[in-house]
N, C-alpha and C. Protein backbone atom coordinates (compact mmCIF):
# COMPACT_ATOMS: atom_id res chain seq x y z
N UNK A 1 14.56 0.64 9.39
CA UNK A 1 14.10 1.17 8.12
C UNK A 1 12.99 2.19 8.40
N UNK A 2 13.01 3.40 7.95
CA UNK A 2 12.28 4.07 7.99
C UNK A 2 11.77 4.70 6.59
N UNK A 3 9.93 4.57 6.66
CA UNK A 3 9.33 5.21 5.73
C UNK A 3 8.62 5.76 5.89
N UNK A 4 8.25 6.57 4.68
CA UNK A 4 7.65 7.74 4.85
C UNK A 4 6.03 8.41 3.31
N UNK A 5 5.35 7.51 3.54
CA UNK A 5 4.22 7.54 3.03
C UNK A 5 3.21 8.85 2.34
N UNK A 6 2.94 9.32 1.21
CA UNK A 6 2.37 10.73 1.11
C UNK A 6 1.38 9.99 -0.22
N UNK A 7 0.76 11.19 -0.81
CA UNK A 7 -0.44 11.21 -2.03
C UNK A 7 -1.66 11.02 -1.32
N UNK A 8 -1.82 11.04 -0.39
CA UNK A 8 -3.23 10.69 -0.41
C UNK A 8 -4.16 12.18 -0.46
N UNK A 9 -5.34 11.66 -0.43
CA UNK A 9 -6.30 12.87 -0.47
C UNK A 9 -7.88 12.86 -0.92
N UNK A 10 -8.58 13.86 -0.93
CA UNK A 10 -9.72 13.27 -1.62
C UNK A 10 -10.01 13.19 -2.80
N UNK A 11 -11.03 12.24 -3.09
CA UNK A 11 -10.86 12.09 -4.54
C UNK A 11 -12.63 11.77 -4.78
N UNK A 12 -13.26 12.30 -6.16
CA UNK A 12 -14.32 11.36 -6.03
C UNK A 12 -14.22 10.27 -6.78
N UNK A 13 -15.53 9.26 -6.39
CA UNK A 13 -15.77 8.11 -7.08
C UNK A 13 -15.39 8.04 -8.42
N UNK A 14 -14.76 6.84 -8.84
CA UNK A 14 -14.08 7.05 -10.17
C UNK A 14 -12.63 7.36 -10.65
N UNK A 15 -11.92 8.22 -9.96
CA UNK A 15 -11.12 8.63 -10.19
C UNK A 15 -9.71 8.15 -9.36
N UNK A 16 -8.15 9.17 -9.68
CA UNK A 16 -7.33 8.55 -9.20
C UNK A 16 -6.47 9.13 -8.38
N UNK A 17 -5.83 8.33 -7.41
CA UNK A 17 -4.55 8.67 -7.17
C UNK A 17 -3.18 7.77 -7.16
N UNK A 18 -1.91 8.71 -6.64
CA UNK A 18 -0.88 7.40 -6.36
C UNK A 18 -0.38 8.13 -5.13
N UNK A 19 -0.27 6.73 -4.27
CA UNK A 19 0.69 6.88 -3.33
C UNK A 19 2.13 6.68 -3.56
N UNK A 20 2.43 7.26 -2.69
CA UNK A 20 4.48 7.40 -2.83
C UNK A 20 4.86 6.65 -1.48
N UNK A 21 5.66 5.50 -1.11
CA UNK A 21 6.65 5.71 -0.01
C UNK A 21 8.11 5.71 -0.03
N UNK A 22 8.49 6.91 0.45
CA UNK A 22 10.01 6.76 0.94
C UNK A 22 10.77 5.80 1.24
N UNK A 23 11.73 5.05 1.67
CA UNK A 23 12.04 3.83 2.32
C UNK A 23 13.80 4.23 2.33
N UNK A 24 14.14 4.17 3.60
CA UNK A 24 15.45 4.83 3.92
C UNK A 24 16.31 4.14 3.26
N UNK A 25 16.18 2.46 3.91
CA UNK A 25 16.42 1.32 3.09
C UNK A 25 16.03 0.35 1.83
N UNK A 26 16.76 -0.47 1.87
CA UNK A 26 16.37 -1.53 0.48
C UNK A 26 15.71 -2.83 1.48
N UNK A 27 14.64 -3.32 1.01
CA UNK A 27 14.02 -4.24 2.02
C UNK A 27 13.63 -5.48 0.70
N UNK A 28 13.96 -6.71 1.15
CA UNK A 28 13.12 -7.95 0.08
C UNK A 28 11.49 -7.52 -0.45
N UNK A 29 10.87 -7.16 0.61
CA UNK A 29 9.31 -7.42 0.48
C UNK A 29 8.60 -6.15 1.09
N UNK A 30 8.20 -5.22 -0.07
CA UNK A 30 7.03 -4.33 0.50
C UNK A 30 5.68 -4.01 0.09
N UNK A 31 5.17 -3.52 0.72
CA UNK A 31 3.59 -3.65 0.95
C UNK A 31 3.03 -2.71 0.97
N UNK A 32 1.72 -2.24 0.92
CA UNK A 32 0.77 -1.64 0.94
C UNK A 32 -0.55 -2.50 2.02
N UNK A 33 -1.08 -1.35 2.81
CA UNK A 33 -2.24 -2.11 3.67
C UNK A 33 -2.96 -1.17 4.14
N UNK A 34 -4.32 -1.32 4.22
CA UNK A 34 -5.39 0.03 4.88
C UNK A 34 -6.22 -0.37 5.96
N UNK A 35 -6.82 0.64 6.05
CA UNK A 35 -7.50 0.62 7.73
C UNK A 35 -8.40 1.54 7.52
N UNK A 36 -9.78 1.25 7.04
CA UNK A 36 -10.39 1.67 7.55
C UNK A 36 -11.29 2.26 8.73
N UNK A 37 -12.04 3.53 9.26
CA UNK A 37 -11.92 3.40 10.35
C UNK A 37 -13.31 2.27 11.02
N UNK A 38 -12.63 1.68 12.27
CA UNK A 38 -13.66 0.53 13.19
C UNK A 38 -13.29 -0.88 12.29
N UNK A 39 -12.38 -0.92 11.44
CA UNK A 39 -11.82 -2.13 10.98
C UNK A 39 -10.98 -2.03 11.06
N UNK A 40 -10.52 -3.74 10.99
CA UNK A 40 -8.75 -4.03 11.05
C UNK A 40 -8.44 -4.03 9.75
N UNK A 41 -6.96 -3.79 10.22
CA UNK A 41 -5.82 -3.70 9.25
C UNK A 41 -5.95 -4.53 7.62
N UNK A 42 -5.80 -4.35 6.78
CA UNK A 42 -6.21 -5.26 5.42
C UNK A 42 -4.82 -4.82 4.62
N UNK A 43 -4.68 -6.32 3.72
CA UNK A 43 -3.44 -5.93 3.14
C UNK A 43 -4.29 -5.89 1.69
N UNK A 44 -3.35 -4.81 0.45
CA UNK A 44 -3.80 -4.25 0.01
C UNK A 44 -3.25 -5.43 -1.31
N UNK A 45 -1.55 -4.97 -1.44
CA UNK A 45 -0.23 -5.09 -2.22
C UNK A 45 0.76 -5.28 -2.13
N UNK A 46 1.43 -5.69 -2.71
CA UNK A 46 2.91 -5.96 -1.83
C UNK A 46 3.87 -6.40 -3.41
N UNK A 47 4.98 -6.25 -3.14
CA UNK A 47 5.91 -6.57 -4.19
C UNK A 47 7.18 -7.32 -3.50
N UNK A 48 7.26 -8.57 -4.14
CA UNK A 48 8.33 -9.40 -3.92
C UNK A 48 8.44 -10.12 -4.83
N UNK A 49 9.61 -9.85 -5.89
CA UNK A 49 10.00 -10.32 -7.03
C UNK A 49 9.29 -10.08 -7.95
N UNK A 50 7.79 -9.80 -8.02
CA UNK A 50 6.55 -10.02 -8.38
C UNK A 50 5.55 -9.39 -7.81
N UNK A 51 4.35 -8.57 -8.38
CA UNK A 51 3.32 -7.99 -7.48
C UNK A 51 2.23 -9.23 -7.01
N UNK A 52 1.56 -8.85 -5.43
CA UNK A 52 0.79 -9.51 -5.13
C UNK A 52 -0.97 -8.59 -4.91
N UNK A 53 -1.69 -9.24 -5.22
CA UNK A 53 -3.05 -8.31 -4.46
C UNK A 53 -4.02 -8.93 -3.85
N UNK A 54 -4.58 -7.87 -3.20
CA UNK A 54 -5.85 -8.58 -3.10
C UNK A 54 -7.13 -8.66 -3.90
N UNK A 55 -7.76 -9.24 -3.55
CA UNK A 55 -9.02 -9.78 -4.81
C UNK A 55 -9.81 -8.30 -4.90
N UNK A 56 -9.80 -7.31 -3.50
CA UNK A 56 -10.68 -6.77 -3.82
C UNK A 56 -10.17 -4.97 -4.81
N UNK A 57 -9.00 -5.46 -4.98
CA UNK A 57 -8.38 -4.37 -5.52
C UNK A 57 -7.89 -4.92 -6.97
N UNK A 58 -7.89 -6.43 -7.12
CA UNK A 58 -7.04 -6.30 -8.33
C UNK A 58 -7.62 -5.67 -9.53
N UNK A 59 -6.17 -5.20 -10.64
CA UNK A 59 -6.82 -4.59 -11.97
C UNK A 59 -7.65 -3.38 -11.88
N UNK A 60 -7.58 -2.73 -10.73
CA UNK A 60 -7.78 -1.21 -10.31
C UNK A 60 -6.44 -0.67 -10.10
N UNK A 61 -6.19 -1.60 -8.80
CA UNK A 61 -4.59 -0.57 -8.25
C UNK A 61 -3.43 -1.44 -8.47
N UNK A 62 -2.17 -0.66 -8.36
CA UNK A 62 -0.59 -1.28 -9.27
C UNK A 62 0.24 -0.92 -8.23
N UNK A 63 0.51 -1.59 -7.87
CA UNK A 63 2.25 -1.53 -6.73
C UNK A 63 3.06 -1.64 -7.85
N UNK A 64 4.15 -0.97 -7.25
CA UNK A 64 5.56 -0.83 -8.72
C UNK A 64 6.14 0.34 -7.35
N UNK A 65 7.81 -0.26 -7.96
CA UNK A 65 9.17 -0.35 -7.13
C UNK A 65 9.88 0.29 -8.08
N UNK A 66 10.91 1.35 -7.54
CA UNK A 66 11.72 2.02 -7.78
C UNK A 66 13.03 1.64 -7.06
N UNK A 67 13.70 0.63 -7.68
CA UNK A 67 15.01 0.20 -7.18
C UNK A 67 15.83 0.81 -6.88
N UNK A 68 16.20 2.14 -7.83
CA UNK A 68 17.23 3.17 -7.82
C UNK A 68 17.29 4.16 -6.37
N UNK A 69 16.08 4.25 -6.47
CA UNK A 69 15.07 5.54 -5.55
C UNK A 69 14.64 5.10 -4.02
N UNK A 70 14.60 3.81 -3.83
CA UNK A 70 13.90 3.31 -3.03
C UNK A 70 12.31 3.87 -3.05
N UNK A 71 11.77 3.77 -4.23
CA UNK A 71 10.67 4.41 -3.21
C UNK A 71 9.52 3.19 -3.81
N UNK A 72 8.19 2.84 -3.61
CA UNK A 72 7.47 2.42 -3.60
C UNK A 72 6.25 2.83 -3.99
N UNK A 73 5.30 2.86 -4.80
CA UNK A 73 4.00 3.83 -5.35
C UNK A 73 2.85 2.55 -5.79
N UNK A 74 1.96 2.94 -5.46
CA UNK A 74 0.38 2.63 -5.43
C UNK A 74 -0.46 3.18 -6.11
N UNK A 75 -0.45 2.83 -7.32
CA UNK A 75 -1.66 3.63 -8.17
C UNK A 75 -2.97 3.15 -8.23
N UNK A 76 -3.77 3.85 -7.86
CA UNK A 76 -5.37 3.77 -7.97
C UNK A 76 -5.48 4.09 -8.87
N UNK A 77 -6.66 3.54 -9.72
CA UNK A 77 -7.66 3.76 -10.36
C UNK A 77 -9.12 3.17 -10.19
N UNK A 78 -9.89 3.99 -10.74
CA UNK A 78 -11.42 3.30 -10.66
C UNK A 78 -11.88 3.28 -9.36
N UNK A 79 -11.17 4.30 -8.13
CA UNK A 79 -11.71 4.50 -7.01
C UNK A 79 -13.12 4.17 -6.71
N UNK A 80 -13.71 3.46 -5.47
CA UNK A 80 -14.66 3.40 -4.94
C UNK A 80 -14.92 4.28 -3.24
N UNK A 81 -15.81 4.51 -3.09
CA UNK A 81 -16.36 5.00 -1.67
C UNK A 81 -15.49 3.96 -0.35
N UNK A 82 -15.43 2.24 -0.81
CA UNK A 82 -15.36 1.62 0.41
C UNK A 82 -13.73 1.47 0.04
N UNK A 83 -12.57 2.20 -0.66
CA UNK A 83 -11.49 2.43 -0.64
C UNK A 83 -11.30 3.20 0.68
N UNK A 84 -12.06 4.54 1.10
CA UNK A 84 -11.61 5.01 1.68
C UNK A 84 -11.29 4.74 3.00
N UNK A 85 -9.55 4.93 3.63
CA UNK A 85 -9.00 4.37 4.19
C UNK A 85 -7.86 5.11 4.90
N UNK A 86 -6.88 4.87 5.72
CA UNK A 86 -5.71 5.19 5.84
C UNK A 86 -5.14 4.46 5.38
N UNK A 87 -3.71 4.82 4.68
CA UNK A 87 -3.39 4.06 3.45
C UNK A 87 -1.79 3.75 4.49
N UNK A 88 -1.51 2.62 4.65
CA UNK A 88 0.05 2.63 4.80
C UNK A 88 1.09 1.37 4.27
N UNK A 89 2.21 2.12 4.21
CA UNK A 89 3.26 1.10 3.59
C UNK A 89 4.12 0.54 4.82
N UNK A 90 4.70 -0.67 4.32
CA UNK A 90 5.20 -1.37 4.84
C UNK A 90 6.47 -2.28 4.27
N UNK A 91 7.22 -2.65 5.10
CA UNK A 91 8.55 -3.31 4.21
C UNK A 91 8.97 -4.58 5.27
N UNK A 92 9.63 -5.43 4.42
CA UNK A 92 10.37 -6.43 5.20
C UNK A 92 11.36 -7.11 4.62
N UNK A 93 11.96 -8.18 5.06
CA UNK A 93 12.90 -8.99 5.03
C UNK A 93 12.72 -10.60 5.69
N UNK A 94 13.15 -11.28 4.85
CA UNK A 94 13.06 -12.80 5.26
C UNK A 94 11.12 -13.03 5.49
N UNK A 95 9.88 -12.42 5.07
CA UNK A 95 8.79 -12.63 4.39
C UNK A 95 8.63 -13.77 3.33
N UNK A 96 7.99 -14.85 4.07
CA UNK A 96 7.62 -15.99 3.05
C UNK A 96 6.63 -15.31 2.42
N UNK A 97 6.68 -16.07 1.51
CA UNK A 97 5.12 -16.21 0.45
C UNK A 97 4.04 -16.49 1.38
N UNK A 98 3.62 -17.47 1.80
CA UNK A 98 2.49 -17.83 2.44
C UNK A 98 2.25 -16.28 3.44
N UNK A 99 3.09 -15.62 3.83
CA UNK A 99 2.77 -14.79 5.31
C UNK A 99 2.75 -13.45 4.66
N UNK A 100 2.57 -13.11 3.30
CA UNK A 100 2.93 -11.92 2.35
C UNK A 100 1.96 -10.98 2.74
N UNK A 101 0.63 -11.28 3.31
CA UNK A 101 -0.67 -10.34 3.31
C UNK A 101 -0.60 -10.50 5.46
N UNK A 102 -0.02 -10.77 5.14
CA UNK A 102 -0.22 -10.52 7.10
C UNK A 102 0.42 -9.50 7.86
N UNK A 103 -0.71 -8.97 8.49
CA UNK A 103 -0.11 -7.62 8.97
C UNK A 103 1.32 -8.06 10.16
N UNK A 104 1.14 -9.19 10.45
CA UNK A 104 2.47 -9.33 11.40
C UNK A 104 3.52 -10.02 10.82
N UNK A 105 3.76 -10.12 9.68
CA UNK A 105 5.05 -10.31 8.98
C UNK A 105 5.94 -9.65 9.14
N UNK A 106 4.94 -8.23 8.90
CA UNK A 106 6.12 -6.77 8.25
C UNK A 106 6.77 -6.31 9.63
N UNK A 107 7.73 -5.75 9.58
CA UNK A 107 8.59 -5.54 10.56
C UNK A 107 8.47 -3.87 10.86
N UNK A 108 8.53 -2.83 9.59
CA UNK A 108 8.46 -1.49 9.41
C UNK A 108 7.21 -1.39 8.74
N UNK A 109 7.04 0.03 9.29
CA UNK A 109 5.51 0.33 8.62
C UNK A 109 6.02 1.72 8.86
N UNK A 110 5.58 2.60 7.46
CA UNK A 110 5.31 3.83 7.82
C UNK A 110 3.49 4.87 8.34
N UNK A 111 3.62 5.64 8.28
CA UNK A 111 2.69 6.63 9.11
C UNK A 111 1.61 6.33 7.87
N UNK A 112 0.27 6.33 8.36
CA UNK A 112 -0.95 6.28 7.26
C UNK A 112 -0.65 7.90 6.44
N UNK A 113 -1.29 7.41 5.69
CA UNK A 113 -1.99 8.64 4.60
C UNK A 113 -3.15 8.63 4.08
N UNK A 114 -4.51 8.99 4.48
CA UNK A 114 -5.79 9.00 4.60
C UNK A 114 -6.30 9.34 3.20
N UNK A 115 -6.78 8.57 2.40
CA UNK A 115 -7.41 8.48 1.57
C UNK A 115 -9.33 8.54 1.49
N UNK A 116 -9.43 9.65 0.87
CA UNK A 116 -11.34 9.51 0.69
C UNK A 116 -11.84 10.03 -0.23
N UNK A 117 -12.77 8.94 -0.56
CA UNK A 117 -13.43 8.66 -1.80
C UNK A 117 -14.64 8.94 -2.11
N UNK A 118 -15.04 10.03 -2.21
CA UNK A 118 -16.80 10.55 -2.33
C UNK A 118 -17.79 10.16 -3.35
N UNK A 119 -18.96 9.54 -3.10
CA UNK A 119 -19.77 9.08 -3.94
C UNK A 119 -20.54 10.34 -4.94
């Protein structure tokens, strides 16, 4: 499976963007996860059956799936400074629940897309 990740850019505090990913294929379970730089990997979002988040994003940003399209999008809002990140997607198959936010679940990952957020 190959994807292919874009939208990012700068933005200031407050404001928004959406990410887009491509996805060659149809996968059960995909994701969103960032990296800031000198930190590890953090999962962001993910959609399986249902959206998942993390605490420190929820009710800002929205994962939502395009079945038709394959594609995958990440909407920010209410940007902060410690958003800024490389932003990347990710997809899988046979992903429990319990293992949904772990960076070694996912099998495919596409290329970051660098997101920054100016105070």
């Amino acid at each position: 499976v190959q994807l292919q990740a874009s939208g990012g850019g700068l933005v200031q505090a407050g404001g928004s963007l959406r990410l887009s990913c491509a996805a060659s294929e149809r996968t059960t379970t995909v994701a969103w996860f960032r990296q800031a730089p000198g930190k590890e990997r953090e999962f962001i979002a993910a959609f399986k059956w249902r959206e998942y988040y993390a605490d420190s994003v929820k009710g800002r940003f929205t994962i939502s799936k395009d079945h038709v399209k394959d594609m995958v999008y990440l909407q920010m809002n209410s940007l902060k400074p410690e958003d800024t990140a490389a932003y990347y997607c990710a997809a899988g198959n046979s992903i429990i629940l319990s293992a949904i936010a772990e960076v070694t679940a996912y099998h495919f990952w596409g290329q970051g897309t660098l997101v920054t957020v100016s105070s």
